[in-house]
PDB file of N, CA and C in Angstrom:
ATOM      1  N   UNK A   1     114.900  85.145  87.086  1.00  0.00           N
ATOM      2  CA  UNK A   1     114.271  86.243  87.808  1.00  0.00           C
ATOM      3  C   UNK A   1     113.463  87.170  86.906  1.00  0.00           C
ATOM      4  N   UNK A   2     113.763  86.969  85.969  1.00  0.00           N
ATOM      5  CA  UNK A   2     112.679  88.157  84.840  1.00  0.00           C
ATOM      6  C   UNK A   2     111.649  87.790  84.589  1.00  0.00           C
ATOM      7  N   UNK A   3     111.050  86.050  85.159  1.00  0.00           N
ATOM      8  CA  UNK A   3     109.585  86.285  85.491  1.00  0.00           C
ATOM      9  C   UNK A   3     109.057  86.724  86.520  1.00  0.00           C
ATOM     10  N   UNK A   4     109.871  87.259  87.386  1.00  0.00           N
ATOM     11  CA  UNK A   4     108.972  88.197  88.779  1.00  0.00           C
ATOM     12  C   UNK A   4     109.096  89.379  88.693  1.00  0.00           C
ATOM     13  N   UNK A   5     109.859  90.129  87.577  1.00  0.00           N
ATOM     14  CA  UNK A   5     109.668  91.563  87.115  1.00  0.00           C
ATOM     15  C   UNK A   5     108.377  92.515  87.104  1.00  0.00           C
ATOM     16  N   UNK A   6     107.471  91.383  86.594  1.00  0.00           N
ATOM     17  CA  UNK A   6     106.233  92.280  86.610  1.00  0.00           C
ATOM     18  C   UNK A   6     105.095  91.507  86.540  1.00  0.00           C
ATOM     19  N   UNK A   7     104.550  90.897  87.578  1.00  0.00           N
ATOM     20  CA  UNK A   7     103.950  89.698  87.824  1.00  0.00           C
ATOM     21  C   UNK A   7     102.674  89.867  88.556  1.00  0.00           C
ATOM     22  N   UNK A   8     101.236  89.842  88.330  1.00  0.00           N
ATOM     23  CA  UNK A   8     100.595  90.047  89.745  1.00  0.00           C
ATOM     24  C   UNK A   8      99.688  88.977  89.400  1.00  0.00           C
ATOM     25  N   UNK A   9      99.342  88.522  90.935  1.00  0.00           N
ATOM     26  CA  UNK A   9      98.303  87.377  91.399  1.00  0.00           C
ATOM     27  C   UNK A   9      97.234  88.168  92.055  1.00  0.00           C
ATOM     28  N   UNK A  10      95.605  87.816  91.513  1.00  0.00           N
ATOM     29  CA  UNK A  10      94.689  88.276  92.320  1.00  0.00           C
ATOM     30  C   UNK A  10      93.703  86.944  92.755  1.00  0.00           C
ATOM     31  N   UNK A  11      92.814  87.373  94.084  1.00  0.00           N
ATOM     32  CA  UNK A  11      91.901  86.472  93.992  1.00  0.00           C
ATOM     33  C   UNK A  11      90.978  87.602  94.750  1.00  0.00           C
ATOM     34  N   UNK A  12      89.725  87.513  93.448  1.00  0.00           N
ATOM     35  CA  UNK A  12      88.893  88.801  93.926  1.00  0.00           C
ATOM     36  C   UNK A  12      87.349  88.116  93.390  1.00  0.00           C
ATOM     37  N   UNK A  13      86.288  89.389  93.396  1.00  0.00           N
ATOM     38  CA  UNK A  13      84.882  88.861  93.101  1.00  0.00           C
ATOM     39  C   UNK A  13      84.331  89.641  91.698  1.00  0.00           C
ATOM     40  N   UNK A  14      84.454  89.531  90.295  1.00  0.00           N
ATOM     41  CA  UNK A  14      83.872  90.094  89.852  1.00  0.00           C
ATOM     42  C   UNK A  14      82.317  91.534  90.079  1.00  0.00           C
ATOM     43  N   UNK A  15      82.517  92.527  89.634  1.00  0.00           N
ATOM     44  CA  UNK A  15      81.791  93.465  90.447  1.00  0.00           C
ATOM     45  C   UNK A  15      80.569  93.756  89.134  1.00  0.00           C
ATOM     46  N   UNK A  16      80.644  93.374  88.020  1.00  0.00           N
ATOM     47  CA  UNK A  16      79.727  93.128  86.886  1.00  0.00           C
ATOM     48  C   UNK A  16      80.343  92.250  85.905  1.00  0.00           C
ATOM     49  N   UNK A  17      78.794  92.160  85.261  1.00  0.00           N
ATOM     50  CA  UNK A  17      79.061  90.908  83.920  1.00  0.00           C
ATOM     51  C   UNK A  17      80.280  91.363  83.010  1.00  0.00           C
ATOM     52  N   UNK A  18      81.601  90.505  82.583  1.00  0.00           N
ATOM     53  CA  UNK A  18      82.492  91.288  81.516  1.00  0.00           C
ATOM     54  C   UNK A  18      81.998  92.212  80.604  1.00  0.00           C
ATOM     55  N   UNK A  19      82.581  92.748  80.097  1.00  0.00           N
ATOM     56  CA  UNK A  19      82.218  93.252  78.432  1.00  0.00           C
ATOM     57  C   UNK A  19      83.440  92.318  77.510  1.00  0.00           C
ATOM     58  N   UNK A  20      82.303  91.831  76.435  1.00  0.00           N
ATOM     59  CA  UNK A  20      83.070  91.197  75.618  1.00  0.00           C
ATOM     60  C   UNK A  20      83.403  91.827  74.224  1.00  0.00           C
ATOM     61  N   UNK A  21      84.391  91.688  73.793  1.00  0.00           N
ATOM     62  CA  UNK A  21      84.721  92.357  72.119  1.00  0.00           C
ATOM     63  C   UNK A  21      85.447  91.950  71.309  1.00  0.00           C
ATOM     64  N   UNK A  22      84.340  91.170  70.011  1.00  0.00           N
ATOM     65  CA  UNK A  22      85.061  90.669  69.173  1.00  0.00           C
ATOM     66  C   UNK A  22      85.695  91.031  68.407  1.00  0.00           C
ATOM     67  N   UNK A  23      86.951  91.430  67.781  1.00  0.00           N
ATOM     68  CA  UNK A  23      87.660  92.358  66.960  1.00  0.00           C
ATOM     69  C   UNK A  23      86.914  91.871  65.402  1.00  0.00           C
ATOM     70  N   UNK A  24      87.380  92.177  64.251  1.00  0.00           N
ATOM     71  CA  UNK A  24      87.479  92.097  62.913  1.00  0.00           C
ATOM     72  C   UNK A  24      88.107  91.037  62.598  1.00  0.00           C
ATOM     73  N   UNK A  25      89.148  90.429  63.158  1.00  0.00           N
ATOM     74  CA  UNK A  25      89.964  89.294  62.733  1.00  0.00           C
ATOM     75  C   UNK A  25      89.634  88.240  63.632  1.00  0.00           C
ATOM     76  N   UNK A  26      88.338  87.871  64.235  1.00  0.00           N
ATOM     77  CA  UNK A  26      87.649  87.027  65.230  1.00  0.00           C
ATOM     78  C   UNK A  26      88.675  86.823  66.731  1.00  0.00           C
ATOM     79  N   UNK A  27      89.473  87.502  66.959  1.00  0.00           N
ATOM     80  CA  UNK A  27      89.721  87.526  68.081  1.00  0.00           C
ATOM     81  C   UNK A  27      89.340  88.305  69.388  1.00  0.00           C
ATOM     82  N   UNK A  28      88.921  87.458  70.407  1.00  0.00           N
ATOM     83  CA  UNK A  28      88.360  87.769  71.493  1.00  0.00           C
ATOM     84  C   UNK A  28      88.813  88.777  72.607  1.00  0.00           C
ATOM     85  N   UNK A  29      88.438  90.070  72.975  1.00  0.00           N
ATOM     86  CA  UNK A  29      88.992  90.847  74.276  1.00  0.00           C
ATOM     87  C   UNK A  29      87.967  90.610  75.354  1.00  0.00           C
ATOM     88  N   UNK A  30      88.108  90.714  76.708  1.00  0.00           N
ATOM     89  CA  UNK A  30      87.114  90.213  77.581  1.00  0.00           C
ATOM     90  C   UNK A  30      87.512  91.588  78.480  1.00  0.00           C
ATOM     91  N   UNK A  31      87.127  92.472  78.859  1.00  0.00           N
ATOM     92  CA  UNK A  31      87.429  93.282  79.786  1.00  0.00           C
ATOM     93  C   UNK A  31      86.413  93.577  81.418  1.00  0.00           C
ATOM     94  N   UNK A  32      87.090  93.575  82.448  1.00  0.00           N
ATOM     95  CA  UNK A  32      85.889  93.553  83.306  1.00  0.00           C
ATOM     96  C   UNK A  32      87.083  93.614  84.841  1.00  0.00           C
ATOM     97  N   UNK A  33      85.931  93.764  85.957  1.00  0.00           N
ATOM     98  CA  UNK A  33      87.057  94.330  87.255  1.00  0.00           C
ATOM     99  C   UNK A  33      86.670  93.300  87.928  1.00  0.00           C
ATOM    100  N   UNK A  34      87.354  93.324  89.087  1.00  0.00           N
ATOM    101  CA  UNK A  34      87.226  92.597  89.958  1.00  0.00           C
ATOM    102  C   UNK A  34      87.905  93.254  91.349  1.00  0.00           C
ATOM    103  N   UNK A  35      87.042  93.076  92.847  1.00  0.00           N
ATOM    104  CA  UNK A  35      87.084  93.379  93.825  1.00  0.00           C
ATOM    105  C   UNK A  35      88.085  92.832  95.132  1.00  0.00           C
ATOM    106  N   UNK A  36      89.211  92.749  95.823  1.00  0.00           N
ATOM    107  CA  UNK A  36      89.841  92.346  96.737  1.00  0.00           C
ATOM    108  C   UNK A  36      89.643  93.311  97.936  1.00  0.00           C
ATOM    109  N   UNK A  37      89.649  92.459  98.628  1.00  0.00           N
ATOM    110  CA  UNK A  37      89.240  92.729 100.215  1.00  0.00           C
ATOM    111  C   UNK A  37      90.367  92.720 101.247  1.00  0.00           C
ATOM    112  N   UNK A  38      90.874  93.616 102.238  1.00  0.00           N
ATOM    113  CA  UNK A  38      91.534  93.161 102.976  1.00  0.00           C
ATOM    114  C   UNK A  38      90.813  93.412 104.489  1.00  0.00           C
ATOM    115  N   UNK A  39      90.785  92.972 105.587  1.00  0.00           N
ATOM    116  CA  UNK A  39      90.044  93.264 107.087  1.00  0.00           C
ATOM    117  C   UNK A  39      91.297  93.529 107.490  1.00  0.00           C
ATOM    118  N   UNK A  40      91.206  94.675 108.739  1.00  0.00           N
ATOM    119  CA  UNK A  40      92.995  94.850 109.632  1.00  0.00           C
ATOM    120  C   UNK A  40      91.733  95.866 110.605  1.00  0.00           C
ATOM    121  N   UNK A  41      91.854  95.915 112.048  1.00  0.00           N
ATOM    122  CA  UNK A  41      92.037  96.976 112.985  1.00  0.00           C
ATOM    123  C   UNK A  41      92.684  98.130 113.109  1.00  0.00           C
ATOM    124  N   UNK A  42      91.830  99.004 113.377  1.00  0.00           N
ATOM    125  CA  UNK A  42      92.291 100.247 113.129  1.00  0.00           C
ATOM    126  C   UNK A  42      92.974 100.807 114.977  1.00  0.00           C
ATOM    127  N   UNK A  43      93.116 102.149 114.939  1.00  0.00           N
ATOM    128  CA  UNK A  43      94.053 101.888 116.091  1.00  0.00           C
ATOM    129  C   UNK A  43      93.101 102.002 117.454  1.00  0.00           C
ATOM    130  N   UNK A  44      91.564 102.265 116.858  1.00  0.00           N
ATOM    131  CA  UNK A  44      90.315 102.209 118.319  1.00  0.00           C
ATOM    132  C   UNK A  44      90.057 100.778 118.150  1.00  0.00           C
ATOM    133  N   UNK A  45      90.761  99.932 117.448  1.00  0.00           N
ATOM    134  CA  UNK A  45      90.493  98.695 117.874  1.00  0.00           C
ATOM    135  C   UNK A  45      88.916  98.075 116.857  1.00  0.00           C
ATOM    136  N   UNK A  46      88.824  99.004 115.938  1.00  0.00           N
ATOM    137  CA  UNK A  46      87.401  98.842 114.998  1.00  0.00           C
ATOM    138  C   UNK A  46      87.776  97.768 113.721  1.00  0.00           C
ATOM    139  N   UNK A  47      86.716  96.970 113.530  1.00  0.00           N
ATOM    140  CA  UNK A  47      87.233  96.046 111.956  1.00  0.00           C
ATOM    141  C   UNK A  47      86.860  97.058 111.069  1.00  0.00           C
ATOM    142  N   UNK A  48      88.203  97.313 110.052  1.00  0.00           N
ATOM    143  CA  UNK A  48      88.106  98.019 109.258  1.00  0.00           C
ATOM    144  C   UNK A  48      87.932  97.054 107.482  1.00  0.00           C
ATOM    145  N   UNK A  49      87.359  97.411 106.701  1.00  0.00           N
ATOM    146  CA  UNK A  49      87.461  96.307 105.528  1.00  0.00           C
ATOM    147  C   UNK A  49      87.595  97.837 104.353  1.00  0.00           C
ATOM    148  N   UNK A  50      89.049  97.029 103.674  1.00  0.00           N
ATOM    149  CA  UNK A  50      89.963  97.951 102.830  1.00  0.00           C
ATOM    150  C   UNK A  50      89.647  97.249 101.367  1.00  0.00           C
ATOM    151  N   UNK A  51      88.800  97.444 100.623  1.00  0.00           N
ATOM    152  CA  UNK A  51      88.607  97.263  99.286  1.00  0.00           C
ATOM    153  C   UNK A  51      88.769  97.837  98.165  1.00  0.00           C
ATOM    154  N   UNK A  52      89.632  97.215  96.901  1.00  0.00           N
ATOM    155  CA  UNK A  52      90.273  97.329  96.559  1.00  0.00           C
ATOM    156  C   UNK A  52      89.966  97.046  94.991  1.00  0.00           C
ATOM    157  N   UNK A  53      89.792  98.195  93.437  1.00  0.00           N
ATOM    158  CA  UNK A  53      88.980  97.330  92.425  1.00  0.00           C
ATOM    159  C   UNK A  53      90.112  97.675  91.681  1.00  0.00           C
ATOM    160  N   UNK A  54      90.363  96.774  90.468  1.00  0.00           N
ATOM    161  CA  UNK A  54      91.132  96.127  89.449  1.00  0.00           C
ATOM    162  C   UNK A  54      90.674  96.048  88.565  1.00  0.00           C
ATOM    163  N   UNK A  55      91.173  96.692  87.005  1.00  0.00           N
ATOM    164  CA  UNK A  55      90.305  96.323  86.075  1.00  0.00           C
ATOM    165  C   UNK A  55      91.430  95.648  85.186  1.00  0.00           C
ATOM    166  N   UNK A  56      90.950  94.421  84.925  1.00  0.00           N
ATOM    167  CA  UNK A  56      91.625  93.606  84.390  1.00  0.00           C
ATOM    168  C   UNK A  56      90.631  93.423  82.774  1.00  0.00           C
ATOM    169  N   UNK A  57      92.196  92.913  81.684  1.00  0.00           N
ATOM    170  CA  UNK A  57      92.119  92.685  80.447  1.00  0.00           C
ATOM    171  C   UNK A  57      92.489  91.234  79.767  1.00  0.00           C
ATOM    172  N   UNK A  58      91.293  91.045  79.181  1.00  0.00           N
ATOM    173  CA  UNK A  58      92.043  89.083  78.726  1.00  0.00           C
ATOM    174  C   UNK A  58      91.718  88.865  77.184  1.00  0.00           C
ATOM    175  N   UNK A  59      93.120  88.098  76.403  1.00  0.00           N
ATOM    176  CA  UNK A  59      92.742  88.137  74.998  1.00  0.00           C
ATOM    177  C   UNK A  59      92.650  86.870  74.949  1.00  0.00           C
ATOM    178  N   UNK A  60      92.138  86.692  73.565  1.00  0.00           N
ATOM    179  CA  UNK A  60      92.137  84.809  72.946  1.00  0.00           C
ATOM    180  C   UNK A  60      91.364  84.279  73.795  1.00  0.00           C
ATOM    181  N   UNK A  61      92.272  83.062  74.043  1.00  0.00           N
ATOM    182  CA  UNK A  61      91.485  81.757  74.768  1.00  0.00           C
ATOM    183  C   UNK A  61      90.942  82.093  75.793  1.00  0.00           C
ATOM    184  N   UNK A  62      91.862  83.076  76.727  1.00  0.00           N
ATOM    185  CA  UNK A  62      91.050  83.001  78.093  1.00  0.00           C
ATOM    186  C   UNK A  62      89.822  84.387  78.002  1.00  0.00           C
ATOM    187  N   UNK A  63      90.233  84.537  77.455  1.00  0.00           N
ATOM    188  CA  UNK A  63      88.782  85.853  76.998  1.00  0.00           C
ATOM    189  C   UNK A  63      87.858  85.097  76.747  1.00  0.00           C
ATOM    190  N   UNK A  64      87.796  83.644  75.933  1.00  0.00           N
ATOM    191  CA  UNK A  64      86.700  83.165  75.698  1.00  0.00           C
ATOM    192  C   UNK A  64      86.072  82.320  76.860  1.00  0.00           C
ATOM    193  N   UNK A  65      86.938  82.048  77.402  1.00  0.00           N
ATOM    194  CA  UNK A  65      86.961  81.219  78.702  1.00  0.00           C
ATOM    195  C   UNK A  65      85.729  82.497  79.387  1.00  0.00           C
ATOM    196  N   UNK A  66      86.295  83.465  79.598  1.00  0.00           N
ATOM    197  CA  UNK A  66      85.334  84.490  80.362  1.00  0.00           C
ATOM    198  C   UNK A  66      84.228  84.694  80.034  1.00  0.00           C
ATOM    199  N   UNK A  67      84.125  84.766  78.615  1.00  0.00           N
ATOM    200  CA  UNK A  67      83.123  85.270  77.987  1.00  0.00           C
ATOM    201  C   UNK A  67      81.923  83.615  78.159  1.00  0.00           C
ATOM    202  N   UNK A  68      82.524  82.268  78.440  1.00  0.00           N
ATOM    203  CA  UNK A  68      81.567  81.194  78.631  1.00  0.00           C
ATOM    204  C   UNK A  68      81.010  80.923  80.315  1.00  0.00           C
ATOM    205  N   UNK A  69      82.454  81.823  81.287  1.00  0.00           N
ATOM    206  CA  UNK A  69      82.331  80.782  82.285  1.00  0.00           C
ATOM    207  C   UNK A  69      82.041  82.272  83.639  1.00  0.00           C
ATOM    208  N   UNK A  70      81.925  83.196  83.326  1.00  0.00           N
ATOM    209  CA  UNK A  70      82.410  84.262  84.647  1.00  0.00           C
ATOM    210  C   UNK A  70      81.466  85.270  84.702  1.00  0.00           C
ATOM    211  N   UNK A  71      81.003  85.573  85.118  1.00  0.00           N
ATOM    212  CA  UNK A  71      80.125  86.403  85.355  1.00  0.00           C
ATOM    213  C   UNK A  71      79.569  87.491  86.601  1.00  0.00           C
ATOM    214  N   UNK A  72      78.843  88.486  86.893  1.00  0.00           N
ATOM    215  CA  UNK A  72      79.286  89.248  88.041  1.00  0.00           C
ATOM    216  C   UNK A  72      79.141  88.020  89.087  1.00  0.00           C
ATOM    217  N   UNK A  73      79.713  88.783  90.313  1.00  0.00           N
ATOM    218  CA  UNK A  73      79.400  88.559  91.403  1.00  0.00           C
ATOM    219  C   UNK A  73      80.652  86.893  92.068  1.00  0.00           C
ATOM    220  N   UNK A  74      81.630  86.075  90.464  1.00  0.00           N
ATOM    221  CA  UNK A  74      82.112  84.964  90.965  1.00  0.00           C
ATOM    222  C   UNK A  74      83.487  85.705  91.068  1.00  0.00           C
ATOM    223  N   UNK A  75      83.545  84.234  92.077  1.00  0.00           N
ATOM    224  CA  UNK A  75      84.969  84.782  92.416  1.00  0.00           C
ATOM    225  C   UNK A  75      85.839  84.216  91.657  1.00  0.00           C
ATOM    226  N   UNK A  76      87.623  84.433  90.833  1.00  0.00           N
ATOM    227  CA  UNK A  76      88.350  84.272  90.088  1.00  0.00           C
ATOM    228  C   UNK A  76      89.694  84.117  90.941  1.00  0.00           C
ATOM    229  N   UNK A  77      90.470  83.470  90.690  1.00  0.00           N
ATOM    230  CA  UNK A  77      92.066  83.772  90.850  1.00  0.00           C
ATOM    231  C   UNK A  77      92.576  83.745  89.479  1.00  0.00           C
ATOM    232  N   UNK A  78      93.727  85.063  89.221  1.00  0.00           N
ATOM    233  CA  UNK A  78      94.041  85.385  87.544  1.00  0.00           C
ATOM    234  C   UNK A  78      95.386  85.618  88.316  1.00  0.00           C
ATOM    235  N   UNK A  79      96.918  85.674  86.764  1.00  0.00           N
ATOM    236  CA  UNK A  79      98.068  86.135  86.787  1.00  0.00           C
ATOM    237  C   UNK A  79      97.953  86.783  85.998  1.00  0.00           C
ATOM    238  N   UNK A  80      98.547  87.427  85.529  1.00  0.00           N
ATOM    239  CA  UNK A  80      99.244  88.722  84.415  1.00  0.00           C
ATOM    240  C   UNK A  80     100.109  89.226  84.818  1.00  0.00           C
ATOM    241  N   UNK A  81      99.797  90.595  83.857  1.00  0.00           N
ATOM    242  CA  UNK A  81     101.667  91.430  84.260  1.00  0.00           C
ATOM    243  C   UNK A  81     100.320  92.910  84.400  1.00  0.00           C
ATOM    244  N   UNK A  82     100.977  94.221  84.838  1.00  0.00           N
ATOM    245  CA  UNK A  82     100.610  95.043  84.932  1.00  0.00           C
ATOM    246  C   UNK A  82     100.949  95.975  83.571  1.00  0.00           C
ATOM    247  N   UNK A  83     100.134  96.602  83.120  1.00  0.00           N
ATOM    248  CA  UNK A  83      99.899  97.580  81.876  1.00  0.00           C
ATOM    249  C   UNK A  83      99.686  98.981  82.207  1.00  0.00           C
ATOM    250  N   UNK A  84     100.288  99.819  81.449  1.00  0.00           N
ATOM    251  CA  UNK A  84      99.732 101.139  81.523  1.00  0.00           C
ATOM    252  C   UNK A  84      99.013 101.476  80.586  1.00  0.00           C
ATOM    253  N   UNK A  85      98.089 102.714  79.648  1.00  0.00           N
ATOM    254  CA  UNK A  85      97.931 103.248  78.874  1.00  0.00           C
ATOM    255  C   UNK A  85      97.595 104.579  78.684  1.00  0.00           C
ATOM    256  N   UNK A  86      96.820 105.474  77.892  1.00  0.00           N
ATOM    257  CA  UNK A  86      96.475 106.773  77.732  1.00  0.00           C
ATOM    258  C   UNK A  86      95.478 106.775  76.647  1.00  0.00           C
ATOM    259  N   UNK A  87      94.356 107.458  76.800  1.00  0.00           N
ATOM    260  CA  UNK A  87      93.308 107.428  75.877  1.00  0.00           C
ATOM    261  C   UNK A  87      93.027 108.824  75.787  1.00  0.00           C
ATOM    262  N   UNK A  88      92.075 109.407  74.501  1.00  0.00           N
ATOM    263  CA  UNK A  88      91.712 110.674  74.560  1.00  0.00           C
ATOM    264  C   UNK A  88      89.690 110.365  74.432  1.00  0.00           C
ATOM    265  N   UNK A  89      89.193 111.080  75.401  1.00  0.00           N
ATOM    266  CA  UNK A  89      87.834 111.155  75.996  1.00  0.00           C
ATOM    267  C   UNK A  89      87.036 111.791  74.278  1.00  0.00           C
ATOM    268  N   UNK A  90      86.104 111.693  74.123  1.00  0.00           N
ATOM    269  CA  UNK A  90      85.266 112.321  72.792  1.00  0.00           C
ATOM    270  C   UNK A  90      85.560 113.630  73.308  1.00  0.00           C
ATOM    271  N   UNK A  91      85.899 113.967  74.283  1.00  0.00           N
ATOM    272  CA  UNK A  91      85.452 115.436  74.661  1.00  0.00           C
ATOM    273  C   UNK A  91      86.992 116.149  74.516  1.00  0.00           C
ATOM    274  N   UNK A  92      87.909 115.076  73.923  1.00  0.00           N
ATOM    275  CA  UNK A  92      89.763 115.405  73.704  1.00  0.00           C
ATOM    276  C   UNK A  92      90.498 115.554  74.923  1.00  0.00           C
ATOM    277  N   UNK A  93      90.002 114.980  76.373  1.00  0.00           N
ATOM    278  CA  UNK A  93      90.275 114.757  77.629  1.00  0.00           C
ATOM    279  C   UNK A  93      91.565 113.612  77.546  1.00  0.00           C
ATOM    280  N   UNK A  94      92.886 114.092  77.805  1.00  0.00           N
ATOM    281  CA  UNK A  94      93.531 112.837  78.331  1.00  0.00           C
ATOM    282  C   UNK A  94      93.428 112.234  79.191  1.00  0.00           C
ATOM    283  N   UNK A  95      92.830 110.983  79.360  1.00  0.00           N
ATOM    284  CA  UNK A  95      92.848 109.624  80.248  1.00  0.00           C
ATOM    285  C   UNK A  95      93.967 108.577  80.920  1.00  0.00           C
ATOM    286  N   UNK A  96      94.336 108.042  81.720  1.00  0.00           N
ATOM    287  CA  UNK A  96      95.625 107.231  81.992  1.00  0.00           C
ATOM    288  C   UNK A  96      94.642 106.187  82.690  1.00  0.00           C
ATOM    289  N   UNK A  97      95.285 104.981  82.514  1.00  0.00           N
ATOM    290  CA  UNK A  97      94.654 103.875  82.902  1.00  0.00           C
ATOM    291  C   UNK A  97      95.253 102.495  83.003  1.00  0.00           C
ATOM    292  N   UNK A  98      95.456 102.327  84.468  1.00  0.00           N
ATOM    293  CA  UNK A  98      96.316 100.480  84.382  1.00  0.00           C
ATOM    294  C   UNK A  98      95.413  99.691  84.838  1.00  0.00           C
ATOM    295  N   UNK A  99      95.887  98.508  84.192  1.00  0.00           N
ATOM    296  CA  UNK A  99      95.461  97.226  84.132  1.00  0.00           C
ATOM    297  C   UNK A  99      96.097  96.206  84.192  1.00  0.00           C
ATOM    298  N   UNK A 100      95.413  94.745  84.604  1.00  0.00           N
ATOM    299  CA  UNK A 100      96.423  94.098  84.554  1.00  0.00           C
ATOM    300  C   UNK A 100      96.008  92.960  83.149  1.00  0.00           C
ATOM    301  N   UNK A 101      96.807  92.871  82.870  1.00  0.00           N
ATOM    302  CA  UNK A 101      96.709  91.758  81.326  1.00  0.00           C
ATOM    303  C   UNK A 101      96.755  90.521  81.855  1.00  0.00           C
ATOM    304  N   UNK A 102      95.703  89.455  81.906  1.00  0.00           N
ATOM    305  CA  UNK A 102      95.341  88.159  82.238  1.00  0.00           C
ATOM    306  C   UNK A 102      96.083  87.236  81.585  1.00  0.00           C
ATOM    307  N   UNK A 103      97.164  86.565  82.052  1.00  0.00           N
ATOM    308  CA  UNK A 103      97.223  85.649  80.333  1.00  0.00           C
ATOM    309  C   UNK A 103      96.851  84.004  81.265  1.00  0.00           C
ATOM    310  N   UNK A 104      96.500  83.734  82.813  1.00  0.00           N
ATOM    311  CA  UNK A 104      95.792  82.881  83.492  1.00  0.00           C
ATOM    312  C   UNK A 104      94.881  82.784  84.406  1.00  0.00           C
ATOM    313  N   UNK A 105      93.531  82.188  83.884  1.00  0.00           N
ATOM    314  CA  UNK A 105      92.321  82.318  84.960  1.00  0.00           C
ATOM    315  C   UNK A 105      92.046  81.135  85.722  1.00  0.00           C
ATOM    316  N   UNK A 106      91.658  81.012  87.044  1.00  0.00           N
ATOM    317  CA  UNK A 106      91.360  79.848  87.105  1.00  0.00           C
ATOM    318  C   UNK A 106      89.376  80.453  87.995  1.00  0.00           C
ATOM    319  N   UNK A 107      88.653  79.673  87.754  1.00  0.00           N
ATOM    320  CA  UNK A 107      87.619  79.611  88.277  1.00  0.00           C
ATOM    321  C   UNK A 107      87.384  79.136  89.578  1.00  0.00           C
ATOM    322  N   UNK A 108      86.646  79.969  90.458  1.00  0.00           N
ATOM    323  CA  UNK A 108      86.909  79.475  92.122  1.00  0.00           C
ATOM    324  C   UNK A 108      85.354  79.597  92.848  1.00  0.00           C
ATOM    325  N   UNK A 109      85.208  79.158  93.619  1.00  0.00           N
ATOM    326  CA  UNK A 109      83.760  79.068  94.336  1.00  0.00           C
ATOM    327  C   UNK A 109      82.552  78.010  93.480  1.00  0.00           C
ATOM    328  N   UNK A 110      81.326  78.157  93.588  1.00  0.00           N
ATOM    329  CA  UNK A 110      80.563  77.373  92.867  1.00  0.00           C
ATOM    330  C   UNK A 110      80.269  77.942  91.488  1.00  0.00           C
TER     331      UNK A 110
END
């Protein structure tokens, strides 16, 4: 059971091209979001569409994978786990920010 601790599955549409970043020690970060959709009726009976953006993080292999194969606008199914963090802005602004850490992509549509 402690692989369903902290587990998430998406299948969404990239919303721009990644950003890619090669560190100093040639390893690859791929960072970039992606869009999920849900449709449900609202209670006048209207289609409502509930969208939903994700910014997801990928190292190594599948970063490179991204960085050869993904680009805006395709659609992806990824796993990871969910991340938190905290950054400080140039301006000394604390930031909070989750993500989910990719460690599987698979490529979907044409």
């Amino acid at each position: 059971m402690n692989a369903l601790k902290n587990k998430v599955q998406l299948i969404g549409n990239l919303g721009q091209d990644p950003e890619i970043v090669t560190l100093e020690n040639g390893n690859k970060l791929a960072k970039f979001s992606i869009a999920t959709s849900e449709n449900y009726k609202n209670a006048k009976g209207e289609r409502v569409e509930d969208t939903q953006w994700h910014n997801i993080v990928a190292w190594g292999k599948v970063a490179e994978i991204v960085e050869n194969y993904v680009v805006k606008g395709k659609q992806v199914a990824l796993e990871g786990k969910l991340t938190h963090r905290s950054y400080e802005t140039k301006k000394g602004e604390k930031r909070y920010i989750t993500e989910v850490r990719c460690n599987e992509l698979l490529l979907l549509g044409k």
